[in-house]
C-alpha atoms as a PDB file:
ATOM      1  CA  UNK A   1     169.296 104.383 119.363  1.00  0.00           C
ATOM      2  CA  UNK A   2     168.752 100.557 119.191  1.00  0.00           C
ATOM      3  CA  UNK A   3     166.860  98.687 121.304  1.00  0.00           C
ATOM      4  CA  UNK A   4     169.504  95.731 122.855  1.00  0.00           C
ATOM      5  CA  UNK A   5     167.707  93.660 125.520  1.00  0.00           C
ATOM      6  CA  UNK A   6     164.505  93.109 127.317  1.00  0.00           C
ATOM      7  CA  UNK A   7     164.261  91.449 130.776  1.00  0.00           C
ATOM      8  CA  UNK A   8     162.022  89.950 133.003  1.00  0.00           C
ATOM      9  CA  UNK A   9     162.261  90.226 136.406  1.00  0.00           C
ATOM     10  CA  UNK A  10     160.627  88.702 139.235  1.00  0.00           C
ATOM     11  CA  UNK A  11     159.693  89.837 143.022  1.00  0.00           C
ATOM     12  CA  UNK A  12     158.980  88.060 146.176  1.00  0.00           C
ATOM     13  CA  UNK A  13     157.512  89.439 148.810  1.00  0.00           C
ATOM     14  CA  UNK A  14     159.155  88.915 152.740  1.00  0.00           C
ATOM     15  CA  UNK A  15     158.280  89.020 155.924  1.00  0.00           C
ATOM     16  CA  UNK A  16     160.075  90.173 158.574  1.00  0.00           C
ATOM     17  CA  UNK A  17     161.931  87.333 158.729  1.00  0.00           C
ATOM     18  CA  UNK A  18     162.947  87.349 155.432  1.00  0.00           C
ATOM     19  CA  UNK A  19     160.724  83.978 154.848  1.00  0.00           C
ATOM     20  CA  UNK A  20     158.406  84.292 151.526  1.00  0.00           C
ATOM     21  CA  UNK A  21     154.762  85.061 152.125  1.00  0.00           C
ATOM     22  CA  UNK A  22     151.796  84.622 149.665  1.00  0.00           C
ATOM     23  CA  UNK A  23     150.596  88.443 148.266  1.00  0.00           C
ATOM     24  CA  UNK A  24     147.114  88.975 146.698  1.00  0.00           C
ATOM     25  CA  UNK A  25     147.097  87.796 142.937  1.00  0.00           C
ATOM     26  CA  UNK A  26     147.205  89.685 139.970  1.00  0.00           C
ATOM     27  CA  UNK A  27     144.100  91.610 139.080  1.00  0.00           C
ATOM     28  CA  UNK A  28     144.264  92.202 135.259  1.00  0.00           C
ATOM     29  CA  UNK A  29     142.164  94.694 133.679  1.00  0.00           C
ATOM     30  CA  UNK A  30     143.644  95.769 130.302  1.00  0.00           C
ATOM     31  CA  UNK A  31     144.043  93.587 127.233  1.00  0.00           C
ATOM     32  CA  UNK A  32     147.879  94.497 127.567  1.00  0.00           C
ATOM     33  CA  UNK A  33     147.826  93.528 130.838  1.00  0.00           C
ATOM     34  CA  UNK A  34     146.452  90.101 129.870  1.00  0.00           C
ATOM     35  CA  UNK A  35     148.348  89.299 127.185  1.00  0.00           C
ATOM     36  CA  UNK A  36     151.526  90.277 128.872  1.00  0.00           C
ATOM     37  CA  UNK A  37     149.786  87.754 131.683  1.00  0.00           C
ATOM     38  CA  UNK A  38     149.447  85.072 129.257  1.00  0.00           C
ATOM     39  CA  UNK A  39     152.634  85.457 127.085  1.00  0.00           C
ATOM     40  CA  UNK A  40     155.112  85.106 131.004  1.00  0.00           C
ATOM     41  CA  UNK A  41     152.155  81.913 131.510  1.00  0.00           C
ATOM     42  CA  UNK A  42     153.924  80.430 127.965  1.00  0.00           C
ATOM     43  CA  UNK A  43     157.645  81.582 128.850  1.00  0.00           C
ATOM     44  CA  UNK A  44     157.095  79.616 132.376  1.00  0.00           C
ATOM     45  CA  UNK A  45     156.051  76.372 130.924  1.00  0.00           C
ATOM     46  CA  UNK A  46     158.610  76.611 128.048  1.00  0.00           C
ATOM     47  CA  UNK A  47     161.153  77.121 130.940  1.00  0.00           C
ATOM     48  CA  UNK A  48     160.352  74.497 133.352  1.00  0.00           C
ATOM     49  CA  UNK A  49     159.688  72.211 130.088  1.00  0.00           C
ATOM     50  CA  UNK A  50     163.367  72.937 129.888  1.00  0.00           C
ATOM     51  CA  UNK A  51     164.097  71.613 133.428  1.00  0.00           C
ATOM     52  CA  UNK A  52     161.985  68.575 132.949  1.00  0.00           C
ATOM     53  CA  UNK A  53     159.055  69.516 135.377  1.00  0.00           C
END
């Protein structure tokens, strides 16, 4: 087996009225969990650097 793609995904949370709502941030414990934190951080600035934000 080969490994052939990674991908990122992203959630938002709804309310009943299908309208976003705010959820309680991210508590990071692990190192992992931090770097993982840190390296989607870099991939959203490189992306929105893209955009011209």
């Amino acid at each position: 087996m080969f490994h052939t793609a990674s991908a990122y995904l992203s959630f938002v949370a709804l309310d009943p009225n299908k309208v976003p709502i705010q959820v309680a941030p991210l508590v990071l414990v692990t190192e992992d969990e931090k770097r993982r934190n840190r390296d989607a951080l870099k991939r959203r600035e490189a992306r929105l650097g893209l955009r011209g934000r």
